[in-house]
Structure formats: C-alpha cells, structure tokens
Protein backbone atom coordinates (compact mmCIF):
# COMPACT_ATOMS: atom_id res chain seq x y z
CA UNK A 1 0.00 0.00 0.00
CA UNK A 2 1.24 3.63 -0.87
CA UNK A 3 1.47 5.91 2.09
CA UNK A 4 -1.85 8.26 -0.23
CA UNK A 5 -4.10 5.08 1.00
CA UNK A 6 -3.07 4.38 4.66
CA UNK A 7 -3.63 8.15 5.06
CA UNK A 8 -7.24 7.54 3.58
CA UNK A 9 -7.71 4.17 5.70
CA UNK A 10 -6.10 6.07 8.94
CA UNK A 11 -8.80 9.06 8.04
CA UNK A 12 -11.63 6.71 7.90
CA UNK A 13 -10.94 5.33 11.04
CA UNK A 14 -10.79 8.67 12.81
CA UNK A 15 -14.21 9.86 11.18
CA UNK A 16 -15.89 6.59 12.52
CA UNK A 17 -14.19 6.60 15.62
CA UNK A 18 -14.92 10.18 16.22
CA UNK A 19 -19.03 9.68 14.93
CA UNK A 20 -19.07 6.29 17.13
CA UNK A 21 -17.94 8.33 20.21
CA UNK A 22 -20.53 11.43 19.47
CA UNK A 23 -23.23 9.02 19.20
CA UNK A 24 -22.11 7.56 22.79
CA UNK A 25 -22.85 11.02 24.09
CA UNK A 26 -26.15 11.80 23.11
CA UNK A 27 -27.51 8.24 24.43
CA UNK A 28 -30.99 9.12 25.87
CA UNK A 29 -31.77 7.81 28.85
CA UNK A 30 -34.81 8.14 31.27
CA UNK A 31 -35.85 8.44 35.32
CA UNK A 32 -39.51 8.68 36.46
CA UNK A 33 -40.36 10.92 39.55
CA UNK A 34 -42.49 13.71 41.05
CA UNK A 35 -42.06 17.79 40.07
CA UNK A 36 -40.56 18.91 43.00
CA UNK A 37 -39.27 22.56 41.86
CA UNK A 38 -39.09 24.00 38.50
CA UNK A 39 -37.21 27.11 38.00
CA UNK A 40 -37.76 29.40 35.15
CA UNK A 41 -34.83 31.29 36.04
CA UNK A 42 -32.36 28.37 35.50
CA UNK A 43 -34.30 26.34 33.40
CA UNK A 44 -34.03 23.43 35.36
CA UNK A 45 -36.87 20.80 36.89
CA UNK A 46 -36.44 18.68 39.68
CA UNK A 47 -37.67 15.36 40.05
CA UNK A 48 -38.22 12.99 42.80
CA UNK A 49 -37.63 9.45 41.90
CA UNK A 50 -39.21 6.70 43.17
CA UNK A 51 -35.36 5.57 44.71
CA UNK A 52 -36.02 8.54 46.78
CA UNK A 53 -33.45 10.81 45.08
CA UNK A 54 -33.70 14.02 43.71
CA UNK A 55 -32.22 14.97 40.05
CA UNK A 56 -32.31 18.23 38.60
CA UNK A 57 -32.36 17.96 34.53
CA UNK A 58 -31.45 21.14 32.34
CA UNK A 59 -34.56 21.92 30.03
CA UNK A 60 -34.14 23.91 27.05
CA UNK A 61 -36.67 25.65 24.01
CA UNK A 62 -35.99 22.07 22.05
CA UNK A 63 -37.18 20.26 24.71
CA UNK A 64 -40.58 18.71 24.01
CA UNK A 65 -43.36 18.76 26.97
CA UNK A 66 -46.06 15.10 26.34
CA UNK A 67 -49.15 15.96 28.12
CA UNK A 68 -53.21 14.71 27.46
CA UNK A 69 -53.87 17.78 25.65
CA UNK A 70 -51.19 17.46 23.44
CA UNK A 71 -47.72 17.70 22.36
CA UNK A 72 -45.38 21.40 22.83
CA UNK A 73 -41.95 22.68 22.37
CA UNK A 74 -40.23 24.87 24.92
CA UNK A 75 -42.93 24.62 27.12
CA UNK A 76 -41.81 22.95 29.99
CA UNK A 77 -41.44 25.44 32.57
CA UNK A 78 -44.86 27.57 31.82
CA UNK A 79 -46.05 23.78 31.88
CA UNK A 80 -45.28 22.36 34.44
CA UNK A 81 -45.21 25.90 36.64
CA UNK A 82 -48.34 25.17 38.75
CA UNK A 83 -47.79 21.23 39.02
CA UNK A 84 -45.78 20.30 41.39
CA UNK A 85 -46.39 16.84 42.38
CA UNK A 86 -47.25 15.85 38.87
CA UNK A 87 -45.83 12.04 37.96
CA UNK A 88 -43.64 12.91 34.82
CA UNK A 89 -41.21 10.31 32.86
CA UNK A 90 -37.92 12.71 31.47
CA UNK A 91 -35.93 11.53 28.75
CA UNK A 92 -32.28 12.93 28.85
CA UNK A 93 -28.84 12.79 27.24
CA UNK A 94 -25.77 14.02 29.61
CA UNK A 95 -24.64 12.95 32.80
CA UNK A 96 -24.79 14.33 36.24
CA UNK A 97 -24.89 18.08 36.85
CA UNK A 98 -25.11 18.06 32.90
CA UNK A 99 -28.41 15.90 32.33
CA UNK A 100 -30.68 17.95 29.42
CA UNK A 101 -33.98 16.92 29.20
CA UNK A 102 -35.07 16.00 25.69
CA UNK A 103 -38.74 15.32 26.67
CA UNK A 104 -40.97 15.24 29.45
CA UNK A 105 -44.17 13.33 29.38
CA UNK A 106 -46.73 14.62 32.49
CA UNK A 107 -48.47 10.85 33.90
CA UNK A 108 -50.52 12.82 36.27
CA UNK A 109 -50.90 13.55 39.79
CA UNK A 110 -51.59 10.05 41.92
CA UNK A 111 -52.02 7.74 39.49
CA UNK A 112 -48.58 6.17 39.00
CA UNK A 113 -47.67 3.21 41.09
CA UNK A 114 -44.39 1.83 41.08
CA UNK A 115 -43.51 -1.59 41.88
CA UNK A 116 -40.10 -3.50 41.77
CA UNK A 117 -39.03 -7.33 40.53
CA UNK A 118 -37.89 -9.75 38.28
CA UNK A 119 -39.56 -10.59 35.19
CA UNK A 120 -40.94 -14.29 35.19
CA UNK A 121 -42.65 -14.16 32.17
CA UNK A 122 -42.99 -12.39 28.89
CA UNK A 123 -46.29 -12.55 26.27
CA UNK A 124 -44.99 -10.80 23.24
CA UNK A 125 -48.18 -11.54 21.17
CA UNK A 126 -50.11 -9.61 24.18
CA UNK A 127 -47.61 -6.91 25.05
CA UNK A 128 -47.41 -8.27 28.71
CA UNK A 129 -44.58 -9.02 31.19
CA UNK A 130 -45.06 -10.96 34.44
CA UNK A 131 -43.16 -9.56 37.32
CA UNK A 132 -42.28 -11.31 40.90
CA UNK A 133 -42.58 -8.59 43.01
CA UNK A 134 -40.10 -8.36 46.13
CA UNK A 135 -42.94 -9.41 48.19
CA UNK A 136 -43.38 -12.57 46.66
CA UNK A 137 -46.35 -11.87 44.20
CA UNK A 138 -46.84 -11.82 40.94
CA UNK A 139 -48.14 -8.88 38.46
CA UNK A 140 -49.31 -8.91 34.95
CA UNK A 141 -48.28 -5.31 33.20
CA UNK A 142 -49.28 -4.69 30.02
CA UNK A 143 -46.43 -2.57 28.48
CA UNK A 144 -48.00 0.64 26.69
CA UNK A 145 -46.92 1.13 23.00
CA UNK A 146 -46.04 5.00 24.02
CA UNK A 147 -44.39 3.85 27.86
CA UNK A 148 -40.58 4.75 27.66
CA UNK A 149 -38.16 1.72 28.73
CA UNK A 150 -34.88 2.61 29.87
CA UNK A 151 -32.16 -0.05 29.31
CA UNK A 152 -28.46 -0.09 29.47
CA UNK A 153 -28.15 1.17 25.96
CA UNK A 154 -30.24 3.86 26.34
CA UNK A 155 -34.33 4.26 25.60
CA UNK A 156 -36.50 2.88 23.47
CA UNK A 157 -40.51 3.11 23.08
CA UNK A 158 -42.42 0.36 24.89
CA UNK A 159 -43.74 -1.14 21.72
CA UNK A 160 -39.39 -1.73 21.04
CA UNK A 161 -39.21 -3.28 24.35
CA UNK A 162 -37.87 -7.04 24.52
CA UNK A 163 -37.94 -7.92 28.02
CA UNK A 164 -36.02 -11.07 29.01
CA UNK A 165 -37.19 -13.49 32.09
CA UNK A 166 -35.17 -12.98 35.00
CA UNK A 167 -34.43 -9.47 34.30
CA UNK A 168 -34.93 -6.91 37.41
CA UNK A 169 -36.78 -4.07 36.71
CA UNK A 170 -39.12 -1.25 38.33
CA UNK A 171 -41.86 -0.83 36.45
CA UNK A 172 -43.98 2.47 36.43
CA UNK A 173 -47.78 1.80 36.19
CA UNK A 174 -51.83 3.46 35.31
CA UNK A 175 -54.49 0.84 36.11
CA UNK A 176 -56.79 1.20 33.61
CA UNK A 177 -60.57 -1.11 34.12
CA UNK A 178 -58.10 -3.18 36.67
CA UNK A 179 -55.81 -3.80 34.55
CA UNK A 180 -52.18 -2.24 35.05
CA UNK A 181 -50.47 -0.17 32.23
CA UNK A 182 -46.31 -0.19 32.36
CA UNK A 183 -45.43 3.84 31.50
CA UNK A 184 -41.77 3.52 32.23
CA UNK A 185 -39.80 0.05 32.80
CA UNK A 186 -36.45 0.52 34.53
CA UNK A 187 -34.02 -2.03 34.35
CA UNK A 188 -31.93 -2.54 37.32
C-alpha cells in the first residue's frame, strides 16, 4: 500500500471513531419521579424518583413537553409551573450536573404506582410481562406502546421493548378497568 491510501484508511478510522464516540454522548436515557421545583430562572426541573433521590435535569426551548392535551416545544417550565407533584417520565442525554432533558411526558398527579421485581414471564403476542414482586407476588403489566423503557443502551418506546425473564426491573404503572399499564420500565 502507498502511504496516499493508509492516510485515507487512517482518516476513515478517525471519522468513525470520532461519529461512534458522538453518538455515545447523546444516548438518551430516562428516570420517572415527582415535580418537585421547576425554575424558570435556571431552566431546570427537579424530580423525585421513586429511589427517593432528587435529580435536577437542564430543560431547554428544544425540549418537548407530552401531556393529554397534546404535544409542545419549549414549554416545559410555563407547563409544568403550577404542578408540582405531577408524575412525569424525562428523557435525557448528559450525565450528572449536565443531564438535558429531551422530553418530558406529564403521567398525572396520583395515578402512578411503582412496583419493583424480576420478570418471570414475557407474552410478546399480548404486550405483557409478568413480574415477581419483592414481596413474593406476581403482576401482569401490560407494556403501553407509548411507555418509555430505559435499558443499558439507552431508551427505546415500549412497543421496542424485549424484556427477558429474570431481568430486574421497576416498572412504572396506570391501572386502567383493573388492569395495570407499564409507563416507564427501569431495568436494574
């Protein structure tokens, strides 16, 4: 090989290294939790999670606020202003102090239960996962095509979601007619 075309192999590499890297960085992830704070000021939100910690996510005009009445863009703090307490799923890239919140999607005020296990069975056909709660029981979710599912390689829509027996999870749940809905799995 002429030195022209290890140059243009070497180059290669860099560009895919370099993309492959930037694409490691802006992996979304996901945490559920109550509005504790939002501050207009700072743009930030703060969220308990169900773990009992609280995370403050950056918001900016791109990020995109889910609610029943429909779907807006840089809305999140005139949003969410008056609902503190509201259940809300928040998808983010970033780490730490540097966690930006892509979207926010509002569940409600108290009616998201959370309840944590391993998953004993799985009914792709049906959309369902079995969970053995840490009490010993077991609960039938039905995973919702819009819930958000946060795995180790980032977030993908429910109706994406594989789940895999013996796989511990929280899981983030409506009841709907008695039946529970899974908005947000979380694997452990």
């Amino acid at each position: 090989m002429d030195s022209r075309t290890v140059s243009r192999i070497l180059l290669v590499v860099m560009v895919v290294g370099i993309t492959h890297l930037r694409a490691a960085e802006d992996v979304a992830h996901a945490l559920a939790g109550t509005v504790t704070k939002v501050d207009s000021a700072a743009k930030t939100v703060a969220v308990k999670t169900a773990e009992g910690t609280e995370e403050t996510l950056k918001f900016t005009d791109k990020t995109v606020m889910h609610a029943a009445k429909g779907v807006k863009t840089g809305a999140v703090d005139t949003y969410l202003a008056w609902k503190e307490g509201t259940h809300v799923v928040v998808r983010y890239t970033g780490e730490g102090a540097k966690k930006v919140a892509v979207a926010v999607d509002d569940l409600g005020k108290d009616t998201v239960k959370t309840s944590k296990g391993t998953v004993t069975h799985v009914d792709k056909a049906a959309d369902t996962i079995t969970v053995k709660t840490e009490d010993g029981a077991e609960d039938t979710y039905r995973v919702a095509k819009d819930a958000s599912v946060d795995t180790v390689h980032g977030v993908v829509k429910g109706s994406e979601y594989s789940a895999k027996e013996g796989e511990k999870i929280t899981v983030h749940y409506t009841e709907d007619a008695g039946k529970k809905i899974a908005q947000f799995v979380k694997h452990l």
